[in-house]
PDB file of N, CA and C in Angstrom:
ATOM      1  N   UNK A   1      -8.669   3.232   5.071  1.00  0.00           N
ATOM      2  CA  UNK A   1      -7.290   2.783   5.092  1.00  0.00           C
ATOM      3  C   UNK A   1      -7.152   1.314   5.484  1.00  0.00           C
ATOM      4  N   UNK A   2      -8.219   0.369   5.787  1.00  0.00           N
ATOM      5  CA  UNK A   2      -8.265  -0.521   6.404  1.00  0.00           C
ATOM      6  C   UNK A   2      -7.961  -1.596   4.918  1.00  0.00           C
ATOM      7  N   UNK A   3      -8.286  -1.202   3.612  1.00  0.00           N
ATOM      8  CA  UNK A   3      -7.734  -2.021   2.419  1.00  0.00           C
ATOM      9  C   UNK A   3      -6.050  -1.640   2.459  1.00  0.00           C
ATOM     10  N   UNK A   4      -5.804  -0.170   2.170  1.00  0.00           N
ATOM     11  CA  UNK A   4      -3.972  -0.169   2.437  1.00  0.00           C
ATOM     12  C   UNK A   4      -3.583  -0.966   3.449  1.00  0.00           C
ATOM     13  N   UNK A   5      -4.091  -0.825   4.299  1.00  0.00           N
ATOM     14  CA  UNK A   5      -3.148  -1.749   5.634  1.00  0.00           C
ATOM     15  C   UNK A   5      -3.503  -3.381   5.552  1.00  0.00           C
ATOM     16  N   UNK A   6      -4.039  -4.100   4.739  1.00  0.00           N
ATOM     17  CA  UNK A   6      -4.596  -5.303   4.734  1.00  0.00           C
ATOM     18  C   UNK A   6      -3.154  -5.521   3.556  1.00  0.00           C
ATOM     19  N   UNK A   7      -3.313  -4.477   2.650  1.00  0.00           N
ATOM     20  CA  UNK A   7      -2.111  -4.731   1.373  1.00  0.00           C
ATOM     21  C   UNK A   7      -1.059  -4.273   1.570  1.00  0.00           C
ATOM     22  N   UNK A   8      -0.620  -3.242   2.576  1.00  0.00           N
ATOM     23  CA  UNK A   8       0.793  -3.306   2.854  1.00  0.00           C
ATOM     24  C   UNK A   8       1.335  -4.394   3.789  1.00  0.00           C
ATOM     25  N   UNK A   9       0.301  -4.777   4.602  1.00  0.00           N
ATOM     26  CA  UNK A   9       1.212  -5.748   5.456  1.00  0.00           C
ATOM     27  C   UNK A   9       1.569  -7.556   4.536  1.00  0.00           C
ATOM     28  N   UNK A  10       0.573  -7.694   3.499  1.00  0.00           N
ATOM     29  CA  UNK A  10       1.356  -8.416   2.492  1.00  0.00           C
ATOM     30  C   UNK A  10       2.344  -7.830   2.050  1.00  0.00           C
ATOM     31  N   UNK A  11       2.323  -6.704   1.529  1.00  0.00           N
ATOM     32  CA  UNK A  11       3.900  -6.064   0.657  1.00  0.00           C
ATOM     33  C   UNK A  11       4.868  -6.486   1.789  1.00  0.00           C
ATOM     34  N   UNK A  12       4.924  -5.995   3.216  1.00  0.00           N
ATOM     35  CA  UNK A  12       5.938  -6.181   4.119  1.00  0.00           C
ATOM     36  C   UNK A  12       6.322  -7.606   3.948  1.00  0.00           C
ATOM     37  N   UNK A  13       5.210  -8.657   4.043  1.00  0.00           N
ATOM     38  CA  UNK A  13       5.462  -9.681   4.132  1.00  0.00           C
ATOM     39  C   UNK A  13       6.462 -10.405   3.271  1.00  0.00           C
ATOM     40  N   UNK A  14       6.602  -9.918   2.172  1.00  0.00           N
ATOM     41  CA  UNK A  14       7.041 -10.215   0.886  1.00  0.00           C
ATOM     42  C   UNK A  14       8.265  -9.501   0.911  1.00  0.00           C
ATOM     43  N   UNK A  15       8.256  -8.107   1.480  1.00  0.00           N
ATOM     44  CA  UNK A  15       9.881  -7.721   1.103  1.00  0.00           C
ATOM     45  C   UNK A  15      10.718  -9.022   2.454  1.00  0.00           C
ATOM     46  N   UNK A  16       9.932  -9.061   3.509  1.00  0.00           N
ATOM     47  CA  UNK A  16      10.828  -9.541   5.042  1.00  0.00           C
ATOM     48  C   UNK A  16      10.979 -10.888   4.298  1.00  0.00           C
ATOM     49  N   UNK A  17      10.326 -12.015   3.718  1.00  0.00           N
ATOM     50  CA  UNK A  17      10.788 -12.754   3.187  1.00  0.00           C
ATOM     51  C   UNK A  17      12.177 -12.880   2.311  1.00  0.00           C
ATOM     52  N   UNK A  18      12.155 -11.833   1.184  1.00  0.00           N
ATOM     53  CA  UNK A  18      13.127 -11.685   0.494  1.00  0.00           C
ATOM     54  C   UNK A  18      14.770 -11.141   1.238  1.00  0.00           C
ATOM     55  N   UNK A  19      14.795 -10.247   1.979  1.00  0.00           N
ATOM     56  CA  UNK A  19      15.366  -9.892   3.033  1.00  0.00           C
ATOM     57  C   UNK A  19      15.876 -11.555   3.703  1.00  0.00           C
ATOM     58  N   UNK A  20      15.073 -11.863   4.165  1.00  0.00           N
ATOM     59  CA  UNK A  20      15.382 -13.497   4.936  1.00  0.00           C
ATOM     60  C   UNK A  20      15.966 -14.086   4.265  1.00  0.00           C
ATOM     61  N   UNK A  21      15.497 -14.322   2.986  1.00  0.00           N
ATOM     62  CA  UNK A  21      16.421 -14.853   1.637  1.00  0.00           C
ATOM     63  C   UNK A  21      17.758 -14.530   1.506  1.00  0.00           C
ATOM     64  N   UNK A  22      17.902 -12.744   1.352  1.00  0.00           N
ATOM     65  CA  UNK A  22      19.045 -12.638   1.288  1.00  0.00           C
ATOM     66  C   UNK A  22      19.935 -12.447   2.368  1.00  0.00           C
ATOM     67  N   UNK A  23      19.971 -12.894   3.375  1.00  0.00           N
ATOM     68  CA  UNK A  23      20.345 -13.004   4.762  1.00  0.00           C
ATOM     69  C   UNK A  23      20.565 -12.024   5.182  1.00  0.00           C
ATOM     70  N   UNK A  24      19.564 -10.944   5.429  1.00  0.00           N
ATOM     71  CA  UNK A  24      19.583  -9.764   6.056  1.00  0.00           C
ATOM     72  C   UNK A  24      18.262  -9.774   7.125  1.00  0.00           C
ATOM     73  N   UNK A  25      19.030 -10.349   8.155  1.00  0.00           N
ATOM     74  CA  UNK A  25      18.048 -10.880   9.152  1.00  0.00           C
ATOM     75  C   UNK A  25      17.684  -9.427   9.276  1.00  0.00           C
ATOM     76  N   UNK A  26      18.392  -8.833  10.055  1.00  0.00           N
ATOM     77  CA  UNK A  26      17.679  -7.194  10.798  1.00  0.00           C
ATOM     78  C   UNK A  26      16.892  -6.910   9.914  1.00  0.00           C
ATOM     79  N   UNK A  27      16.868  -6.504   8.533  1.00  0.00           N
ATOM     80  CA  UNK A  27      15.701  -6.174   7.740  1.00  0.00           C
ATOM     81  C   UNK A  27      14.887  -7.088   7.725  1.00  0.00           C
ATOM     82  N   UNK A  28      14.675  -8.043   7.621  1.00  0.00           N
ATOM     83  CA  UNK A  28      13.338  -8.978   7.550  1.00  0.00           C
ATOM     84  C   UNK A  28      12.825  -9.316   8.978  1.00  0.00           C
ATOM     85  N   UNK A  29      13.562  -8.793  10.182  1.00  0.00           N
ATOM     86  CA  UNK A  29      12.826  -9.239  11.153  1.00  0.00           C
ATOM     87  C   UNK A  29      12.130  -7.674  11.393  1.00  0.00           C
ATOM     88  N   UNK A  30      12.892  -6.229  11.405  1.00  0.00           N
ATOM     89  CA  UNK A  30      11.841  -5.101  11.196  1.00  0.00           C
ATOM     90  C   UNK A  30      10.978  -5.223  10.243  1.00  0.00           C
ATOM     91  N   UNK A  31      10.794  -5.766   8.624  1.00  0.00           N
ATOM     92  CA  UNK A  31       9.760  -5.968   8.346  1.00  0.00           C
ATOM     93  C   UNK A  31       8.251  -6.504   9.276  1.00  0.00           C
ATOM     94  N   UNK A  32       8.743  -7.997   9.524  1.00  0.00           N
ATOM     95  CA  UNK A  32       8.188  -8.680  10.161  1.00  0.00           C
ATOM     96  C   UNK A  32       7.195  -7.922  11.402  1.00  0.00           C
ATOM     97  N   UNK A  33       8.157  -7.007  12.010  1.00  0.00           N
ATOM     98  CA  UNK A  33       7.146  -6.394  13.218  1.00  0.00           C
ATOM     99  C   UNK A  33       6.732  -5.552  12.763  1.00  0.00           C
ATOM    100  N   UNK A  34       7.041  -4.659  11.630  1.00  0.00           N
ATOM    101  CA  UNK A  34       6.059  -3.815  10.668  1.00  0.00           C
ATOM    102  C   UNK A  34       4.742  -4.745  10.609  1.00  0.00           C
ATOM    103  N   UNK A  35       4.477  -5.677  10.189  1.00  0.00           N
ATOM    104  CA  UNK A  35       3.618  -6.503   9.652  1.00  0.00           C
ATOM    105  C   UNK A  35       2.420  -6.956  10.905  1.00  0.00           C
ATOM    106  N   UNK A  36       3.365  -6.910  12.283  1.00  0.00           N
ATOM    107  CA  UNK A  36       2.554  -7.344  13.492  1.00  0.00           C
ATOM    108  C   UNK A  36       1.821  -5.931  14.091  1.00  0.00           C
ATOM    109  N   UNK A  37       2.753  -5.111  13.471  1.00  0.00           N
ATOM    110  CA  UNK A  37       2.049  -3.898  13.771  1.00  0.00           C
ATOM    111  C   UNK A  37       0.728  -3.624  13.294  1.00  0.00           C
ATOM    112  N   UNK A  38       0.320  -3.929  11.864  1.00  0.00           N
ATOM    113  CA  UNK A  38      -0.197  -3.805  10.936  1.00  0.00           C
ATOM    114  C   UNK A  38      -1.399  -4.273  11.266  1.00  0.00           C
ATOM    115  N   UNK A  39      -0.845  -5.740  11.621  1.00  0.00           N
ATOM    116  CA  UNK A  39      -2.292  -6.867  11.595  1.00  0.00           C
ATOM    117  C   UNK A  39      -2.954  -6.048  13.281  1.00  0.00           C
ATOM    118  N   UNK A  40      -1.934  -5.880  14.114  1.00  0.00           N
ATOM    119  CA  UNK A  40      -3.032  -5.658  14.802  1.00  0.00           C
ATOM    120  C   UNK A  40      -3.918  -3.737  15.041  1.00  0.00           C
ATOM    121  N   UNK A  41      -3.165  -3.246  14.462  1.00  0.00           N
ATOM    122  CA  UNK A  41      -4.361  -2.162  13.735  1.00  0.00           C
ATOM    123  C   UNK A  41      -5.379  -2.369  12.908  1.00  0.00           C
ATOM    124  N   UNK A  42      -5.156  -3.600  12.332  1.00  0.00           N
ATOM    125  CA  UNK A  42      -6.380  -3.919  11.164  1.00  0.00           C
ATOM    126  C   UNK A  42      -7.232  -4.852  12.368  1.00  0.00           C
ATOM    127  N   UNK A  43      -6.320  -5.883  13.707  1.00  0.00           N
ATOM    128  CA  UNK A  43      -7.704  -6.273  14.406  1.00  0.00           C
ATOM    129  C   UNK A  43      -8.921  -5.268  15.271  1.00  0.00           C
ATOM    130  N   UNK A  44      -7.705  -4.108  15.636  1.00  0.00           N
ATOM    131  CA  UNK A  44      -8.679  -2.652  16.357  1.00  0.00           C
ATOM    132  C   UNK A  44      -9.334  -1.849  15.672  1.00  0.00           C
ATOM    133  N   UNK A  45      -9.091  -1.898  14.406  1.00  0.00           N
ATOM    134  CA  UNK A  45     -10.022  -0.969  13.100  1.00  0.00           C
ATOM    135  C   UNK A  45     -11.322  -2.257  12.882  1.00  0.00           C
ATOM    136  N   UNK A  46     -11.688  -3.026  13.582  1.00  0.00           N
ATOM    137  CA  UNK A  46     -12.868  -3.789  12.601  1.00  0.00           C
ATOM    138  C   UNK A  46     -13.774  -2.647  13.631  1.00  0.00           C
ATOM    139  N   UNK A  47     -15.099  -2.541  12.858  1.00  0.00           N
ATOM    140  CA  UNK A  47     -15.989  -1.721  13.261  1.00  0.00           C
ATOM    141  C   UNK A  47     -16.813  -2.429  14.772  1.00  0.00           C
ATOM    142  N   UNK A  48     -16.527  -1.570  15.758  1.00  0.00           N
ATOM    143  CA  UNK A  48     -16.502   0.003  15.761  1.00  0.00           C
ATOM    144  C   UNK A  48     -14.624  -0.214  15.436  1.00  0.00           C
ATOM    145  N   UNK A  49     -14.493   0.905  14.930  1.00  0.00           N
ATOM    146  CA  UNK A  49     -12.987   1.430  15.162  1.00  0.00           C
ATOM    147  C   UNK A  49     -12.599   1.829  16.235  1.00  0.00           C
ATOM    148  N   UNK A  50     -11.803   1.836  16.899  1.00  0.00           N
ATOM    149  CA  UNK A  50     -10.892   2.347  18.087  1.00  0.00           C
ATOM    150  C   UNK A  50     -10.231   3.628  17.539  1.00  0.00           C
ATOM    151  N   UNK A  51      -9.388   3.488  16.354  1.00  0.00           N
ATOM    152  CA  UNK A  51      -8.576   4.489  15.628  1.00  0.00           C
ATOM    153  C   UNK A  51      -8.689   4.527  14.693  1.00  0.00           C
ATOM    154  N   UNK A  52      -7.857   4.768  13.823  1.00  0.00           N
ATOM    155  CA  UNK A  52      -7.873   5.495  12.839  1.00  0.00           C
ATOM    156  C   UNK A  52      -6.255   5.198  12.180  1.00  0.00           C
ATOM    157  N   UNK A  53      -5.814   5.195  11.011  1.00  0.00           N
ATOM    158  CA  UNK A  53      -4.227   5.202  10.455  1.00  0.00           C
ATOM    159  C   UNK A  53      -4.003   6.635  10.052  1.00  0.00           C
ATOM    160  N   UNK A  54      -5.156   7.203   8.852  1.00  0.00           N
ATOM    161  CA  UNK A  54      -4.701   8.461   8.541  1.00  0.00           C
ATOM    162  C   UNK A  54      -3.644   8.775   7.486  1.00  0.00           C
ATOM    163  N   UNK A  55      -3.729   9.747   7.021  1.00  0.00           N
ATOM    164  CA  UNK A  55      -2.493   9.675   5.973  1.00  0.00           C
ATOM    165  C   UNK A  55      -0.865  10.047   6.551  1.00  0.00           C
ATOM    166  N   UNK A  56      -0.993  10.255   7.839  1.00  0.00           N
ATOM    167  CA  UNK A  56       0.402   9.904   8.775  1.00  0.00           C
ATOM    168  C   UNK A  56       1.487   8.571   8.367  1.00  0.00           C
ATOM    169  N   UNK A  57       0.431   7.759   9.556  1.00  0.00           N
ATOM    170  CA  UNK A  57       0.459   6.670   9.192  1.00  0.00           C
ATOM    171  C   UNK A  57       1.210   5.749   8.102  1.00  0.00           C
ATOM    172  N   UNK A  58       0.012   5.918   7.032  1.00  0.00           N
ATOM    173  CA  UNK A  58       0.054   5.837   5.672  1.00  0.00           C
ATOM    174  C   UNK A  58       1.446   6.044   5.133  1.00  0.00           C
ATOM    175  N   UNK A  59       1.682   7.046   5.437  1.00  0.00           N
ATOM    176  CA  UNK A  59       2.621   7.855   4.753  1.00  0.00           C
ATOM    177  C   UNK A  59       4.128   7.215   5.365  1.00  0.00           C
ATOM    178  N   UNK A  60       3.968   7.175   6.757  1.00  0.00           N
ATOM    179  CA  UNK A  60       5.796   6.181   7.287  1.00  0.00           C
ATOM    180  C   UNK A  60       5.515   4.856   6.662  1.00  0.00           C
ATOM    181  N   UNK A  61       4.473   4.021   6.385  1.00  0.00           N
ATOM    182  CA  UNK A  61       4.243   2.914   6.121  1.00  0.00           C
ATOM    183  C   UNK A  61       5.032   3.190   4.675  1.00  0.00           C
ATOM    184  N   UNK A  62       4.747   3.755   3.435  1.00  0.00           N
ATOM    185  CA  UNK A  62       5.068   3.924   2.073  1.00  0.00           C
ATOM    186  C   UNK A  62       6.650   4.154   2.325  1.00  0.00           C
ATOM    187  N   UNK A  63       7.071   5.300   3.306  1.00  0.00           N
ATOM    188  CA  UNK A  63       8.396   5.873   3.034  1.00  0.00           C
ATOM    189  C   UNK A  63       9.756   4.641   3.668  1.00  0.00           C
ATOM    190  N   UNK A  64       9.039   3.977   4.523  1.00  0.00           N
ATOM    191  CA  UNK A  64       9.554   2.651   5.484  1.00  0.00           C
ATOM    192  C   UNK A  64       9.621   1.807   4.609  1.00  0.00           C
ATOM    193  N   UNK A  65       8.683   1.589   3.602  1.00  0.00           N
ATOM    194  CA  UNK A  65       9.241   0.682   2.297  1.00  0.00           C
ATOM    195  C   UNK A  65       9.763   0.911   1.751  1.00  0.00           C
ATOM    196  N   UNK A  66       9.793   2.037   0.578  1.00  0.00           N
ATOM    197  CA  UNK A  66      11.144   2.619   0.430  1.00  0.00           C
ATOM    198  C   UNK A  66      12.274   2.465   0.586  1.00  0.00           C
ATOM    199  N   UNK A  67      12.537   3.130   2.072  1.00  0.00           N
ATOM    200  CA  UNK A  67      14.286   2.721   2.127  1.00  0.00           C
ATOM    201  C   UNK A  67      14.334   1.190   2.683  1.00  0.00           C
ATOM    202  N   UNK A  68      13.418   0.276   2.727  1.00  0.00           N
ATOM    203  CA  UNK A  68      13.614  -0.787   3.152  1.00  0.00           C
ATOM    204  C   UNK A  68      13.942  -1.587   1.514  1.00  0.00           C
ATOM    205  N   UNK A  69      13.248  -1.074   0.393  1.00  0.00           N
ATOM    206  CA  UNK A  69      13.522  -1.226  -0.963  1.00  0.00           C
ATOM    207  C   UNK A  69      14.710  -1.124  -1.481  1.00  0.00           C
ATOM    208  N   UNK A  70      15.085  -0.442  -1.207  1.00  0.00           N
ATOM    209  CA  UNK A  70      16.821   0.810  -1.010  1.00  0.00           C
ATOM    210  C   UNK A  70      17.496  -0.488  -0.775  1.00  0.00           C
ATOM    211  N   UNK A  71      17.823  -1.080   0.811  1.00  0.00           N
ATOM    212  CA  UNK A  71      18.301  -1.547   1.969  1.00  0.00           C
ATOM    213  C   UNK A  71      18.473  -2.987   0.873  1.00  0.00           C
ATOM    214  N   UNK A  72      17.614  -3.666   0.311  1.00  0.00           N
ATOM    215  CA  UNK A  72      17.529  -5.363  -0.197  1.00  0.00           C
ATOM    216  C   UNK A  72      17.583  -5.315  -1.594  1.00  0.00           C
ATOM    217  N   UNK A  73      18.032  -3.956  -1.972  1.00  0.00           N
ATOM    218  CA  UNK A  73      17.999  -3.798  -3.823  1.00  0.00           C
ATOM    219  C   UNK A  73      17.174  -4.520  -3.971  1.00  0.00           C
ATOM    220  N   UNK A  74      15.947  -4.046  -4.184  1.00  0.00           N
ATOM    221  CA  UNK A  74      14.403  -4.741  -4.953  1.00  0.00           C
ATOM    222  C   UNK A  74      13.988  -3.310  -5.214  1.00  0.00           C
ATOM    223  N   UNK A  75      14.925  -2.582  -5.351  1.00  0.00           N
ATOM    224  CA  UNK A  75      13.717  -1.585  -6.336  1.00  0.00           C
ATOM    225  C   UNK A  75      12.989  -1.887  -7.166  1.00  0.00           C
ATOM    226  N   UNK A  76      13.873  -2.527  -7.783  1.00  0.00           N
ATOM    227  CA  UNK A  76      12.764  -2.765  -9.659  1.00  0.00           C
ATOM    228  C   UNK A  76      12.066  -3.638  -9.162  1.00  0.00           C
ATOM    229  N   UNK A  77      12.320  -4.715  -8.121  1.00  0.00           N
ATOM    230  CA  UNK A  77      10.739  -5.105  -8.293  1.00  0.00           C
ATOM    231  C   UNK A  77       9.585  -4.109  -7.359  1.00  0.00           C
ATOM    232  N   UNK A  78      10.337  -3.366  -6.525  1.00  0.00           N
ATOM    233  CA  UNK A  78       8.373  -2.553  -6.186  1.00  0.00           C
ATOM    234  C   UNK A  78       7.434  -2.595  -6.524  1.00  0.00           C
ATOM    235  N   UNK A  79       7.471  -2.082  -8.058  1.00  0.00           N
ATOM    236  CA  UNK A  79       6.559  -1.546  -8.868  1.00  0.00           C
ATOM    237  C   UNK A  79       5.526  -3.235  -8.981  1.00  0.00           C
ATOM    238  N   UNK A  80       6.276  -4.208  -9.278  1.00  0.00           N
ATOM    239  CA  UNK A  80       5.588  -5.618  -9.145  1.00  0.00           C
ATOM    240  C   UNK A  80       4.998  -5.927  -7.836  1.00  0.00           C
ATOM    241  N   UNK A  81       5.709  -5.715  -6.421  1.00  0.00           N
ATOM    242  CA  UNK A  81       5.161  -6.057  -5.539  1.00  0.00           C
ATOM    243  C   UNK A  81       4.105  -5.284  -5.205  1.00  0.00           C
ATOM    244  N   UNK A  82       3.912  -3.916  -5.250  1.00  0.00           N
ATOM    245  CA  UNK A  82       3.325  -2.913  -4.844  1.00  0.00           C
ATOM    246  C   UNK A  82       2.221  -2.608  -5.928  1.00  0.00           C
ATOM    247  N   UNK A  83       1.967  -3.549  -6.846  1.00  0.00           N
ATOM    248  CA  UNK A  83       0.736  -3.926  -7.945  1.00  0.00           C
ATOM    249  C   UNK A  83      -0.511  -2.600  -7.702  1.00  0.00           C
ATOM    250  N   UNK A  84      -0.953  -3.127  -6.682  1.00  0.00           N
ATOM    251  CA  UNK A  84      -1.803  -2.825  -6.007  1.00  0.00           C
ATOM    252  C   UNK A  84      -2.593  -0.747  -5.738  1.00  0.00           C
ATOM    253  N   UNK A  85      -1.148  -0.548  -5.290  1.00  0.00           N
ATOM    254  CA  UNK A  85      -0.869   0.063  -5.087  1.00  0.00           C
ATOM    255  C   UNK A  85      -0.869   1.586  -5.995  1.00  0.00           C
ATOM    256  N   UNK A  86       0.282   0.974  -6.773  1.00  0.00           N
ATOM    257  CA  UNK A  86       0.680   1.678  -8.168  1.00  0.00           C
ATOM    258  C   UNK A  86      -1.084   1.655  -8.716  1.00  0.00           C
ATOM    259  N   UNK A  87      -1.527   0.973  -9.023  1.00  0.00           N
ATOM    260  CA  UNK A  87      -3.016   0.807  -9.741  1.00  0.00           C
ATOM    261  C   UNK A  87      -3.747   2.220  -9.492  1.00  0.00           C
ATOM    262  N   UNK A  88      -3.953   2.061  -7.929  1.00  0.00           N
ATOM    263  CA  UNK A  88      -4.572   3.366  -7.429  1.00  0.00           C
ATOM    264  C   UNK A  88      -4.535   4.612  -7.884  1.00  0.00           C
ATOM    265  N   UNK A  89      -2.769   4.522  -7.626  1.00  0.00           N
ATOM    266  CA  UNK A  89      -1.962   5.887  -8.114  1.00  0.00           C
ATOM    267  C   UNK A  89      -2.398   6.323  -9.476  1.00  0.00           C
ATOM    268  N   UNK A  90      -2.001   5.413 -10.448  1.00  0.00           N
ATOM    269  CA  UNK A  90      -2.287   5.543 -11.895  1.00  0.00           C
ATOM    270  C   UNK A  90      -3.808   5.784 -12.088  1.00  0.00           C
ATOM    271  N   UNK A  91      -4.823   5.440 -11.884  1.00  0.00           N
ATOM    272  CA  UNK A  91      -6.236   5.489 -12.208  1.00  0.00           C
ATOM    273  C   UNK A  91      -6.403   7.167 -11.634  1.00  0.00           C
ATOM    274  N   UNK A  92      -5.618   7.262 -10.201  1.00  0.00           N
ATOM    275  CA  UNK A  92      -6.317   8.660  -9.969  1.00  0.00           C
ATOM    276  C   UNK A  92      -5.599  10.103 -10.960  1.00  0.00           C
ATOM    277  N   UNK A  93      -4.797   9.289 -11.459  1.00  0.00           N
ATOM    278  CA  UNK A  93      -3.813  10.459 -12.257  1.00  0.00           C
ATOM    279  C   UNK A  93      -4.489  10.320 -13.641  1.00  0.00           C
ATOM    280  N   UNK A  94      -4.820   8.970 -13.816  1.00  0.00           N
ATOM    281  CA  UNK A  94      -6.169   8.978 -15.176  1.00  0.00           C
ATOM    282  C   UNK A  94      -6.654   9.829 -15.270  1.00  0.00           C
ATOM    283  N   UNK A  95      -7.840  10.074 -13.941  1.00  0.00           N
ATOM    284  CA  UNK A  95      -9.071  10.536 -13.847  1.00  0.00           C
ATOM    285  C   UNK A  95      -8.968  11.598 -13.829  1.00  0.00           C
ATOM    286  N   UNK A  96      -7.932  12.522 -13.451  1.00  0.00           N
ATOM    287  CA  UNK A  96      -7.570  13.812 -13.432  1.00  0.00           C
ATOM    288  C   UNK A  96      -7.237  14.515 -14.335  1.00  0.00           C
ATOM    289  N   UNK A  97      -6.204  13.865 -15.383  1.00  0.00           N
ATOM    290  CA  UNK A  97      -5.911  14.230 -16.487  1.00  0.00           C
ATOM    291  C   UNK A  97      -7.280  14.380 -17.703  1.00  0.00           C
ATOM    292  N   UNK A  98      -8.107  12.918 -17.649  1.00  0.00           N
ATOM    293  CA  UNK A  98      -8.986  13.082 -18.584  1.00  0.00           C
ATOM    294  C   UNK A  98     -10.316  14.263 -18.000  1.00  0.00           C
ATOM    295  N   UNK A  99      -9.966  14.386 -16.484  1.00  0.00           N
ATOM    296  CA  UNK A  99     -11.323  15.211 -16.535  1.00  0.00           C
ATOM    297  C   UNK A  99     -11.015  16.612 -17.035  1.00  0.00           C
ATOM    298  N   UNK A 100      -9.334  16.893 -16.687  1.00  0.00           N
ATOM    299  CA  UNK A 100      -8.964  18.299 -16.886  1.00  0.00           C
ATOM    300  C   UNK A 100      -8.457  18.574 -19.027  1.00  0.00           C
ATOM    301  N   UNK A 101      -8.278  17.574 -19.533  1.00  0.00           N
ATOM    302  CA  UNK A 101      -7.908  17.962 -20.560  1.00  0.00           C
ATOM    303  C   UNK A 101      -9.516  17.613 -21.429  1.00  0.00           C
ATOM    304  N   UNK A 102     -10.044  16.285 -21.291  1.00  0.00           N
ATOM    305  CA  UNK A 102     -11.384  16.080 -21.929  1.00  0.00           C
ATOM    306  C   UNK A 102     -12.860  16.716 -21.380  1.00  0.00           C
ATOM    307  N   UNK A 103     -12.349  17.014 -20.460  1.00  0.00           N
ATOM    308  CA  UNK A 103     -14.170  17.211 -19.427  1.00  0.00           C
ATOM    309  C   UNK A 103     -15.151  15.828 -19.242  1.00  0.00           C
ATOM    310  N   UNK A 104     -14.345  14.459 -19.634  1.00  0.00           N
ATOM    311  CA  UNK A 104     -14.667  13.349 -18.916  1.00  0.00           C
ATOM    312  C   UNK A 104     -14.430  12.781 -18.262  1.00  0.00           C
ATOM    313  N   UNK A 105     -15.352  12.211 -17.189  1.00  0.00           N
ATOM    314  CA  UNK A 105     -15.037  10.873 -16.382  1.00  0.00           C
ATOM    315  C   UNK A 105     -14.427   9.405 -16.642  1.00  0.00           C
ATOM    316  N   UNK A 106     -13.219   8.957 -16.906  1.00  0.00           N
ATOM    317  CA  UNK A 106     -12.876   7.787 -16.796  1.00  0.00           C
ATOM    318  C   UNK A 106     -13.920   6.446 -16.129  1.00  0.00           C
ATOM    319  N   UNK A 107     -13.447   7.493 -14.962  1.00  0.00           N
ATOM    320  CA  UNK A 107     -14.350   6.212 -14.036  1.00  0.00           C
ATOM    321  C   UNK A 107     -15.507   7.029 -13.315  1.00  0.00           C
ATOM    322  N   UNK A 108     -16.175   6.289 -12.531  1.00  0.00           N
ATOM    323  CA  UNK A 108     -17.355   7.144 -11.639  1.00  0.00           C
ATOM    324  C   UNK A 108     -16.763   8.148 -10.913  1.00  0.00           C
ATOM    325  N   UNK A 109     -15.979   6.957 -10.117  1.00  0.00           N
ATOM    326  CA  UNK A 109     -15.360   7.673  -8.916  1.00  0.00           C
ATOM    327  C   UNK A 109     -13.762   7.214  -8.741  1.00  0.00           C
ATOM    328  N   UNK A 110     -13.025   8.060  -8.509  1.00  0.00           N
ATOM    329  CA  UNK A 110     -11.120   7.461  -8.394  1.00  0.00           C
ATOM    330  C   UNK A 110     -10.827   7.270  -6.930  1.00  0.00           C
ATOM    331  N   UNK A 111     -10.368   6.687  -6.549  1.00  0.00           N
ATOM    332  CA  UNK A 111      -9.355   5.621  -7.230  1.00  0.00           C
ATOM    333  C   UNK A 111     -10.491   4.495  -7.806  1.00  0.00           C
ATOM    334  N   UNK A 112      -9.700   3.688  -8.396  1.00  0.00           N
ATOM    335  CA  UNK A 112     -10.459   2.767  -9.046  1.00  0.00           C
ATOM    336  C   UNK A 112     -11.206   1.585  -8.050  1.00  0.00           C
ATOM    337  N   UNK A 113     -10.678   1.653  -7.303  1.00  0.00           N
ATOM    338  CA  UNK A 113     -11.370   0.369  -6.380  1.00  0.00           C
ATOM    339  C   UNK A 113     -12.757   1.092  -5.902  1.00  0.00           C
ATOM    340  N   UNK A 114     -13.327   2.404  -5.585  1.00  0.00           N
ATOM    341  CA  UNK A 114     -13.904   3.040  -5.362  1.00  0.00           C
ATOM    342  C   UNK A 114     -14.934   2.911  -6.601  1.00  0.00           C
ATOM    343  N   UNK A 115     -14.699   2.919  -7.963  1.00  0.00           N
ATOM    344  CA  UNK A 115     -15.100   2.798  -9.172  1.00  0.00           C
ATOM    345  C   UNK A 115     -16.004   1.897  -9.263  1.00  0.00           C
ATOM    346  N   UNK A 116     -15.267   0.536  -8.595  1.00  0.00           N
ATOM    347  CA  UNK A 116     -15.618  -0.531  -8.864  1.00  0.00           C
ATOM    348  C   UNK A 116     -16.785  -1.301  -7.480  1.00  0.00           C
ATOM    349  N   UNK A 117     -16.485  -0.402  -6.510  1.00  0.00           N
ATOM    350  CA  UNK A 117     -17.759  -0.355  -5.612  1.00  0.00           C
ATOM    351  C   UNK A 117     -18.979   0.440  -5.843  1.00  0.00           C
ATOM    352  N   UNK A 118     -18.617   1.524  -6.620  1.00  0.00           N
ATOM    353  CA  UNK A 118     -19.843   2.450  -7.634  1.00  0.00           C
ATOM    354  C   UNK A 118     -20.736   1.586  -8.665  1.00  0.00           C
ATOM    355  N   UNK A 119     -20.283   0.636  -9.186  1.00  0.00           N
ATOM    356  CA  UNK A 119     -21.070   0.127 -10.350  1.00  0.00           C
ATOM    357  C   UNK A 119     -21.494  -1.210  -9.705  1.00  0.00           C
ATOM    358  N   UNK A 120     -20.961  -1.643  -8.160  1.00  0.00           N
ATOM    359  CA  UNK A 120     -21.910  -2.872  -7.661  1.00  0.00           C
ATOM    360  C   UNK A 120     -20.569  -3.631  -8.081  1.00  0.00           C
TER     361      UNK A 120
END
């Protein structure tokens, strides 16, 4: 989880900006400590780890964007900011579909970033 949390706390960064933009201080300054939150779980996760995020975690992090998406009308852009993200999603829904309808592998291994540490 230590790549999600390296790339959501850019996504945060990017909605609290826009937020700032549109002068919705309270949302861009809870972004903002979303983001301090972030960085410093990613300084206590360098190995050894202390903790752990988990798909808890994970999971208020995604739903906290969301209605923070909601909150600054940038839905439509999510899908742009959250690049990253979406990628994952889509490759593992690839890999699933082609293994269950073809009996092939897309990739080695899903998600794709995983793929792409498989082949070096």
């Amino acid at each position: 989880m230590v790549c999600s949390g390296g790339v959501m706390a850019v996504i945060y960064s990017i909605i609290g900006f826009i937020a700032f933009y549109q002068d919705k201080l309270d949302i861009s300054a809870f972004s903002f400590v979303v983001v301090g939150g972030i960085l410093s779980f990613l300084w206590f996760n360098i190995p050894p780890a202390k903790f752990y995020m988990t798909e808890i975690g994970y999971n208020a992090l995604s739903f906290t964007l969301v209605i923070i998406t909601f909150m600054t009308d940038t839905v439509l852009l999510l899908p742009i900011i959250a690049f990253p993200l979406f990628i994952t999603l889509i490759s593992t829904i690839l890999q699933v579909f082609s293994v269950r309808l073809f009996k092939k592998r897309l990739f080695k291994i899903a998600p794709l970033h995983h793929h792409f540490e498989a082949i070096g």
